[in-house]
Protein backbone atom coordinates (compact mmCIF):
# COMPACT_ATOMS: atom_id res chain seq x y z
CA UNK A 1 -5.00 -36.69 -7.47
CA UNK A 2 -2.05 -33.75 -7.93
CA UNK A 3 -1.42 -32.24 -4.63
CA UNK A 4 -2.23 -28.72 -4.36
CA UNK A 5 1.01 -26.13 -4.06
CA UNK A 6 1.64 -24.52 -1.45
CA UNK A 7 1.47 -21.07 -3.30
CA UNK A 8 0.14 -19.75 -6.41
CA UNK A 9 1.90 -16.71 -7.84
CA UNK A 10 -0.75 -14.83 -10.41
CA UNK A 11 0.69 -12.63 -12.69
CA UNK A 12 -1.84 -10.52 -15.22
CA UNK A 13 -0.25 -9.90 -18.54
CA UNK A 14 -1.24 -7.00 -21.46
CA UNK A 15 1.93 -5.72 -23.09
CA UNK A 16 5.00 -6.21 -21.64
CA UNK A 17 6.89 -8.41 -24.15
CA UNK A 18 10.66 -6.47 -23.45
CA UNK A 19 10.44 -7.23 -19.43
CA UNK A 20 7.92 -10.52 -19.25
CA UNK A 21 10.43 -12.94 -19.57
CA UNK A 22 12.79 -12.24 -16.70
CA UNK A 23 9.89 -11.79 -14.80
CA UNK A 24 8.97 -15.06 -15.37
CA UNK A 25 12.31 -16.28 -14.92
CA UNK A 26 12.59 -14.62 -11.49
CA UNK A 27 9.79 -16.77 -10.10
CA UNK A 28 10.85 -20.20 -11.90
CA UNK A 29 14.16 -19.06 -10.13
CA UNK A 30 12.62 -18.99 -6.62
CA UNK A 31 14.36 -20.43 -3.44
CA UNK A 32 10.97 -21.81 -2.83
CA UNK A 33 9.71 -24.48 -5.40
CA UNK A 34 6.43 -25.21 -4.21
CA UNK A 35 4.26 -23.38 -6.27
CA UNK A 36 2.16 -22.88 -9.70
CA UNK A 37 2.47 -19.84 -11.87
CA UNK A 38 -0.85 -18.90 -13.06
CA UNK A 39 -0.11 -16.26 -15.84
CA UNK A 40 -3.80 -14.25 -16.81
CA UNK A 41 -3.55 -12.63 -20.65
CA UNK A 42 -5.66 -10.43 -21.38
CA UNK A 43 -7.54 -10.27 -24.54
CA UNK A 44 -5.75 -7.79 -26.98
CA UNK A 45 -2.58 -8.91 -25.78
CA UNK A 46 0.03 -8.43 -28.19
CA UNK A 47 1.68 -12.11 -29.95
CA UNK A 48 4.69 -11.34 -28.96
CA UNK A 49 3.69 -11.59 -24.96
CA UNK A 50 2.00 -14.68 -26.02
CA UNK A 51 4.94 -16.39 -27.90
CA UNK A 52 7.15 -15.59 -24.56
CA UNK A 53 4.66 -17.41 -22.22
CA UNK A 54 4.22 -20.15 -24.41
CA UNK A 55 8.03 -21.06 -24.74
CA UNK A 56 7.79 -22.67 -21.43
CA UNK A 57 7.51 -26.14 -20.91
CA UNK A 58 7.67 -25.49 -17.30
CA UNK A 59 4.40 -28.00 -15.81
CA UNK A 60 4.07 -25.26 -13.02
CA UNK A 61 3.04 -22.18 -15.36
CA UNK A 62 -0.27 -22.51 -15.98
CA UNK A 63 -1.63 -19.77 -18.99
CA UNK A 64 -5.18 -18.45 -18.85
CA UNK A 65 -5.88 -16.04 -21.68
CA UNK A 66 -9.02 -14.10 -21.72
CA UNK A 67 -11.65 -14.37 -24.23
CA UNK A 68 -12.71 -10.57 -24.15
CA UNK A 69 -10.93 -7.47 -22.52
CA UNK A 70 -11.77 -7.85 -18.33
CA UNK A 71 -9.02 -5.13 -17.16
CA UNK A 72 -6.50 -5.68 -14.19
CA UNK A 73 -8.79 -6.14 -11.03
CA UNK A 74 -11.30 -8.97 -13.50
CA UNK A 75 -7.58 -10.63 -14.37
CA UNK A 76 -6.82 -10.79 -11.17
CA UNK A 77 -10.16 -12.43 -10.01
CA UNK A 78 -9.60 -14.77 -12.76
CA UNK A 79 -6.36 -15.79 -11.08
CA UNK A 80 -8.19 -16.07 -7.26
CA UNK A 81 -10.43 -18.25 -8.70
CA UNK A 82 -8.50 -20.78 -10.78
CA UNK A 83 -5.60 -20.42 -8.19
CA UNK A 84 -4.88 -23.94 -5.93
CA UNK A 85 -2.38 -22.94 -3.62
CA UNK A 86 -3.14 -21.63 0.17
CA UNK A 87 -1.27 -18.44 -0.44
CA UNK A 88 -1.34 -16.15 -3.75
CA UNK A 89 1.41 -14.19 -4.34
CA UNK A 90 1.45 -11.27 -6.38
CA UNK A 91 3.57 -9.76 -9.38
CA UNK A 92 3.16 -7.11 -12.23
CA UNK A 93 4.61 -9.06 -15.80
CA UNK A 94 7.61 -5.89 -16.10
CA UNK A 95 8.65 -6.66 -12.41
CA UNK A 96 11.49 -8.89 -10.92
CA UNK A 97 10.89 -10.92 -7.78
CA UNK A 98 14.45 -11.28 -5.43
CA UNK A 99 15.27 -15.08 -5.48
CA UNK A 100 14.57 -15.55 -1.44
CA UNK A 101 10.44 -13.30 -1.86
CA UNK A 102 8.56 -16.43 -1.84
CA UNK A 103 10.64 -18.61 0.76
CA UNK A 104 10.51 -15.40 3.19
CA UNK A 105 7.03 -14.91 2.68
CA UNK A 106 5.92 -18.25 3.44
CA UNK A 107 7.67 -18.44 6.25
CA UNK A 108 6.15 -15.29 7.66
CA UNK A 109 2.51 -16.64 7.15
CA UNK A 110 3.59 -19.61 8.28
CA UNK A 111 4.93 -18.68 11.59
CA UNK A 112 1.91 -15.99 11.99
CA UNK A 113 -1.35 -17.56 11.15
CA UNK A 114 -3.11 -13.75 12.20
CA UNK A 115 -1.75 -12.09 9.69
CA UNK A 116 -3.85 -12.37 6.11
CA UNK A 117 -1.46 -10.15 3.95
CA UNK A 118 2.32 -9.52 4.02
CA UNK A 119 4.43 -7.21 1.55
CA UNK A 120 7.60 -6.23 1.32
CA UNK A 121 10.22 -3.43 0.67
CA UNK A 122 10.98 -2.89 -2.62
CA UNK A 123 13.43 -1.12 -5.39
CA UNK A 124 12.14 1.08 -7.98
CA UNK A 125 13.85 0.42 -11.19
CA UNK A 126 13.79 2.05 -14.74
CA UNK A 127 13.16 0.71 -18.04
CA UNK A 128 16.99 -0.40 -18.44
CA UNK A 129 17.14 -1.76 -15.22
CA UNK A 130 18.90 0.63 -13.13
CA UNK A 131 17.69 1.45 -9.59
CA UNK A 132 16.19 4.72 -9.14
CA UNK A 133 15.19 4.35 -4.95
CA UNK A 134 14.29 2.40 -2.42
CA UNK A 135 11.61 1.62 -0.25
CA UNK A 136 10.55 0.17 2.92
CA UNK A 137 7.05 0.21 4.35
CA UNK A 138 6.05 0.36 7.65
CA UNK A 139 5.74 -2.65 9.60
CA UNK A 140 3.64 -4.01 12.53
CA UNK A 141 -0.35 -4.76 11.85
CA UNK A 142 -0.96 -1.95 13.92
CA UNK A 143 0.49 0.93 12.43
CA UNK A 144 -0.16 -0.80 9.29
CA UNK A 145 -4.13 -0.43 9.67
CA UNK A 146 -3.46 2.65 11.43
CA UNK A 147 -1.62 4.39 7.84
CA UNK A 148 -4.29 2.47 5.25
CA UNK A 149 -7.48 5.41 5.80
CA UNK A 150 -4.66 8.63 5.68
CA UNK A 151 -3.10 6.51 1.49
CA UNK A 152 -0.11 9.60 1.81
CA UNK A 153 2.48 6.66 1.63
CA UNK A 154 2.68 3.59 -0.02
CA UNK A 155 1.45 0.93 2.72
CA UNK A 156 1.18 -2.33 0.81
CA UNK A 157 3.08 -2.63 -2.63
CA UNK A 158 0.39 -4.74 -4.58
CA UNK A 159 3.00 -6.50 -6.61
CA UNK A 160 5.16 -7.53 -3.40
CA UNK A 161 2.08 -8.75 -1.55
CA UNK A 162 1.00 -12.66 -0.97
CA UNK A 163 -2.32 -12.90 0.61
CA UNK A 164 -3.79 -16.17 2.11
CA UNK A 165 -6.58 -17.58 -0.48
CA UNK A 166 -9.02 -17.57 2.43
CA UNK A 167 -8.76 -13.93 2.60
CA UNK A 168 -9.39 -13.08 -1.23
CA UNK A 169 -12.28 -15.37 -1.35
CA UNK A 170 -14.01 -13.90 1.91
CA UNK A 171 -13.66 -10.50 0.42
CA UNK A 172 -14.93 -11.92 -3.56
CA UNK A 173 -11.47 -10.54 -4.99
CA UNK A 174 -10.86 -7.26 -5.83
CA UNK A 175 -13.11 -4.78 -6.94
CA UNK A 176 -14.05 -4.22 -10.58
CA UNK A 177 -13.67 -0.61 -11.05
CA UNK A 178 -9.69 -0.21 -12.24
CA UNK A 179 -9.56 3.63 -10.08
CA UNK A 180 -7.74 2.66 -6.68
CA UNK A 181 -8.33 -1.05 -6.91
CA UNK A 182 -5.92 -2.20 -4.71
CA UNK A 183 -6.20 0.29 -2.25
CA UNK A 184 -9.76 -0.47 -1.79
CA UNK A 185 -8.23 -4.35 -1.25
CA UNK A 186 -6.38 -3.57 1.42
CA UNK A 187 -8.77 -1.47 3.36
CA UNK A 188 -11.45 -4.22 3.49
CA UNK A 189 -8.63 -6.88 4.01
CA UNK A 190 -8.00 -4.84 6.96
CA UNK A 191 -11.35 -5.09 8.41
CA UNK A 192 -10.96 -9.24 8.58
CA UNK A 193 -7.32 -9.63 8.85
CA UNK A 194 -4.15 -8.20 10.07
CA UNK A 195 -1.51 -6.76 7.77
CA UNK A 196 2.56 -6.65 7.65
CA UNK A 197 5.70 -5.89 5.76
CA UNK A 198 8.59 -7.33 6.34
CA UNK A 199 11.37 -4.89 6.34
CA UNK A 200 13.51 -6.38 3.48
CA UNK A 201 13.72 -5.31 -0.38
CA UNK A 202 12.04 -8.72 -2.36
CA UNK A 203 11.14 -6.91 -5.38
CA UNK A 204 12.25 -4.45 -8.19
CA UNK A 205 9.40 -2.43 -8.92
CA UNK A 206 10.14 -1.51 -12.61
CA UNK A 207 8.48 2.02 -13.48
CA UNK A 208 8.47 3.26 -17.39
CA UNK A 209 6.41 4.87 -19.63
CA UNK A 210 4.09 1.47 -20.21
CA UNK A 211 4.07 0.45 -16.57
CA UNK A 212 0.20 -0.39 -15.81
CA UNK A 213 0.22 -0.05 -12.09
CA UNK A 214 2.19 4.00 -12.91
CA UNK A 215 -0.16 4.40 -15.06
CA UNK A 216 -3.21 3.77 -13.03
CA UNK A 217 -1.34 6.02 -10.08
CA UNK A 218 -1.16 8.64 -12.24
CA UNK A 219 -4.70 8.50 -13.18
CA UNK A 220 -6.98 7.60 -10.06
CA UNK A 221 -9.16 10.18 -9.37
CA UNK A 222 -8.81 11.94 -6.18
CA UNK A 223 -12.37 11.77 -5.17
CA UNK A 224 -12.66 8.46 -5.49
CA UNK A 225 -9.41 8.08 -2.97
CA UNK A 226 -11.00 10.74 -0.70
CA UNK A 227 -14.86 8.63 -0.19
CA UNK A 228 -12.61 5.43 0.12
CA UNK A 229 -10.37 7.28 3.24
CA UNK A 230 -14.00 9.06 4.51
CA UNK A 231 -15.52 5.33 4.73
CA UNK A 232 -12.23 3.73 6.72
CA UNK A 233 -11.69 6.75 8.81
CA UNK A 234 -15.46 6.77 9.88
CA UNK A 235 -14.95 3.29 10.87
CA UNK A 236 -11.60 3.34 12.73
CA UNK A 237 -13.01 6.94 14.41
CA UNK A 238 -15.87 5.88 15.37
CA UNK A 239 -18.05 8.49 13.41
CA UNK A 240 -18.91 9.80 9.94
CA UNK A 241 -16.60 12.57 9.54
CA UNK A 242 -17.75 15.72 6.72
CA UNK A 243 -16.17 16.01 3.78
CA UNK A 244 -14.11 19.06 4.49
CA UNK A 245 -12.24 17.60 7.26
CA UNK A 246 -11.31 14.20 5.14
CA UNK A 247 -10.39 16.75 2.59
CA UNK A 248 -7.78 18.39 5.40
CA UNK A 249 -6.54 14.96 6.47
CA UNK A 250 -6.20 14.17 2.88
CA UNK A 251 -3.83 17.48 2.14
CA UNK A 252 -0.64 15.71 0.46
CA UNK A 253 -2.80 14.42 -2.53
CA UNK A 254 -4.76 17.50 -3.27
CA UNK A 255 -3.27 21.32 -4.40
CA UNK A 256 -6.11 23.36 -2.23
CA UNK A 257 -5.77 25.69 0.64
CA UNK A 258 -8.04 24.18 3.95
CA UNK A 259 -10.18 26.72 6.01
CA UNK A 260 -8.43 27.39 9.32
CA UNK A 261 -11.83 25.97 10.99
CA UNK A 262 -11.23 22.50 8.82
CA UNK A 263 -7.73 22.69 10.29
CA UNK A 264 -8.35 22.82 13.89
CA UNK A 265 -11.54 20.22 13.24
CA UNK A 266 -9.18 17.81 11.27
CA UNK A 267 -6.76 18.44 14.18
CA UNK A 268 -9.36 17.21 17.15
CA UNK A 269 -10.72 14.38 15.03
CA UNK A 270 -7.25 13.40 14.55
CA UNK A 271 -6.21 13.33 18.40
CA UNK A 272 -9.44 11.92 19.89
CA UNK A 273 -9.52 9.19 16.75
CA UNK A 274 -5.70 8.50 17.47
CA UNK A 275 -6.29 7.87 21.12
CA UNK A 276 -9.83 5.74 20.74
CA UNK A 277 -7.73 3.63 18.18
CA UNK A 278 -4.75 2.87 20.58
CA UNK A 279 -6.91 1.98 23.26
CA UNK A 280 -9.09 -0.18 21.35
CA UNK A 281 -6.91 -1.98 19.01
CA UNK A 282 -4.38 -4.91 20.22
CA UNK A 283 -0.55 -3.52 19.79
CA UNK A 284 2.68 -3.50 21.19
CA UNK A 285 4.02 -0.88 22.88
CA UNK A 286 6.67 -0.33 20.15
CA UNK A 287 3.52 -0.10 17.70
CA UNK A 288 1.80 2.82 20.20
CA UNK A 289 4.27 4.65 19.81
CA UNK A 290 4.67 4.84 16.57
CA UNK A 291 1.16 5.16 15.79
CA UNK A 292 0.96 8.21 18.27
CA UNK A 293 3.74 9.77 16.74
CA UNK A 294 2.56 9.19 13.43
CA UNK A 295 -0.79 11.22 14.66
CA UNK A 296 1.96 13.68 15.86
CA UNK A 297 3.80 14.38 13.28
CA UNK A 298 0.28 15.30 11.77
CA UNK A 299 -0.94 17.54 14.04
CA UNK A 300 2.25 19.19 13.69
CA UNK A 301 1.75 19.69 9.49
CA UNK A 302 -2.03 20.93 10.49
CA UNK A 303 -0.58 23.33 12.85
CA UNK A 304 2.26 24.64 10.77
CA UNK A 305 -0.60 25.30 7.68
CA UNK A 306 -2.74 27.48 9.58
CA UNK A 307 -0.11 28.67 11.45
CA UNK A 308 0.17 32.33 9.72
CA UNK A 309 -3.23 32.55 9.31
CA UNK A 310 -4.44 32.07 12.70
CA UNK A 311 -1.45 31.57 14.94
CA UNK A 312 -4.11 30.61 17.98
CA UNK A 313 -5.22 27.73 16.37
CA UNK A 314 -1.99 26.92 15.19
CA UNK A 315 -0.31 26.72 19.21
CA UNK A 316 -3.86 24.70 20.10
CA UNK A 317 -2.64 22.04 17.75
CA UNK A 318 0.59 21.87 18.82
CA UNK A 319 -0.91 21.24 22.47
CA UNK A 320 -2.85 18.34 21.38
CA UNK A 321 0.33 17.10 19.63
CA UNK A 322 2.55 17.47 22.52
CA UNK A 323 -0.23 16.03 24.93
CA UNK A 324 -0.50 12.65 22.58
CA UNK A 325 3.20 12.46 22.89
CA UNK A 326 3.33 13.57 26.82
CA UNK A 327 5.91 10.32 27.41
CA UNK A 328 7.73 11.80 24.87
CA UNK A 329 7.82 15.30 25.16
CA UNK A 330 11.73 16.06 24.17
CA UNK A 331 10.93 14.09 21.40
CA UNK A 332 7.51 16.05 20.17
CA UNK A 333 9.66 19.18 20.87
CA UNK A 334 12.56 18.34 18.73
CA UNK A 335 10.07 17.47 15.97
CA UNK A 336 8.63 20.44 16.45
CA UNK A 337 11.92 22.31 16.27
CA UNK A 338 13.15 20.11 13.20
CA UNK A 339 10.16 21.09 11.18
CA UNK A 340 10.16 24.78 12.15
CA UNK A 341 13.83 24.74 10.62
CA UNK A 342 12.78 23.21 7.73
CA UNK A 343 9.80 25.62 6.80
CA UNK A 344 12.40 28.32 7.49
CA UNK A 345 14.84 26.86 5.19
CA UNK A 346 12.45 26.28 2.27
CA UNK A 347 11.17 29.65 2.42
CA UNK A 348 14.97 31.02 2.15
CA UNK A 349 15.28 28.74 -0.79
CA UNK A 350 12.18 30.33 -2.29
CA UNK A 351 13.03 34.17 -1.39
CA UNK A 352 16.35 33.90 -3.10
């Protein structure tokens, strides 16, 4: 009987003939050996794709093509299900994993069997190659799960992720609809299991015209985010929260001016919720204070947008900040200060 690996990297595949063979090669170039490559094609995919995959005579990649068109999230159910290995790792076919990603992320599960999901930081490259930023995401389960219900930052890169196979079959994969997919994932991962990033860039992220998961950014429809964040902020608040007020809480991703009466509501909802969820979730101090000034530097954004149109609700906000953050009041106040500057300074910018 073969041995199962230790990881199976799954890799869905449509058209990405110019980048899918160096990211294949930066898996079969892995510090860590002990894996199977289970590359999903979907149907439609163009020969060219095919004829790349199928010049390996590597015994670890296993191909699956599909028979009819399933989309991303069915590939990537294909690849839970035929996948062997105790951990699945991740990866878009136009993206390049570092040589160390899967020997780092092993370890991490390895050394912390309470944590389901780890990602990493990651590069953003273009269609030649050439790095355009970088990013690393916030780490520590707590603020992690604290960040998923608010989505105005990247919290888990999908294609730097590697998830324990327990977890994906406990939640039945991903969902099928392709708007907000993994972002759906990771909230109900987060109801089972703890997530992390490590702090390190494992991954270029390459973003071009034909890039599926850009694509799919660019067209997920709002709404769809908003009931997602309504449902996970209900649960880690403790109560079903009106529209409006997600809305509010929502801001970054949507061009609309909130009522002043949203604001302050979004603004108490957002204190209380901050405080119930410190003192009822296990963290480190290091990881209550970031969450509470995470819920700070909110407030503070909710009190600067109402804060010409009703300047009393604006300074009650900033007194629910600053009494969140009362250990760490020069702190709150220089944030305050910091952003007051920086309103000041964009509105020069826009006067001249």
């Amino acid at each position: 009987m073969i041995a199962s690996p230790k990881v199976s990297v799954v890799i869905p595949v449509l058209d990405t003939e110019a980048y899918l063979r160096e990211a294949i090669d930066s898996i079969l170039g892995q510090t860590f050996q002990d894996f199977e490559l289970v590359i999903i094609s979907e149907h439609g995919t163009s020969r060219q794709s095919i004829a790349v995959i199928e010049s390996y005579s590597d015994d670890r990649i296993r191909h699956i093509h599909n028979s009819r068109k399933l989309g991303i999230p069915k590939s990537r159910n294909v690849g839970i299900r035929e996948a062997r290995g105790e951990y699945i790792a991740w990866m878009d076919a136009d993206d390049v994993s570092v040589r160390e990603r899967l020997e780092r992320e092993v370890e991490f599960l390895d050394e912390h069997p309470d944590i389901g999901v780890v990602g990493t930081g990651f590069e953003v490259i273009d269609g030649n190659g050439r790095v355009v930023s970088r990013e690393i995401l916030p780490s520590g389960p707590a603020l992690t799960k604290w960040l998923l219900p608010f989505r105005d930052a990247n919290v888990i890169a999908n294609p730097t992720s590697m998830v324990r196979r327990t977890v994906c079959v406990a939640l039945k994969g991903y969902g099928e609809s392709e708007q907000a997919e993994d972002y759906d994932f990771w909230l109900r991962a987060s109801e089972i299991t703890k997530l992390d990033n490590l702090a390190d860039i494992l991954l270029r992220y390459r973003r071009h015209k034909g890039n599926i998961g850009h694509l799919l950014f660019q067209e997920v429809d709002p709404k769809e985010s908003i009931w997602m964040s309504r449902v996970a902020l209900a649960g880690r608040f403790g109560r079903d929260l009106p529209p409006s007020v997600v809305r509010t809480l929502f801001k970054p991703y949507l061009d609309f001016v909130p009522k002043t009466k949203d604001v302050l509501s979004a603004a108490f909802v957002l204190r209380q919720g901050c405080v119930r969820y410190a003192s009822s979730e296990p963290m480190l101090k290091r990881e209550r204070t970031l969450v509470h000034r995470d819920a700070a530097n909110r407030l503070l954004g909710l009190s600067i947008t109402c804060a010409t149109r009703n300047p009393v609700f604006s300074v009650v906000i900033c007194c629910l900040m600053i009494q969140l953050c009362r250990e760490q009041i020069p702190w709150a106040v220089g944030l305050i200060v910091r952003r007051i500057i920086r309103v000041l300074r964009r509105k020069a910018r826009m006067n001249k």
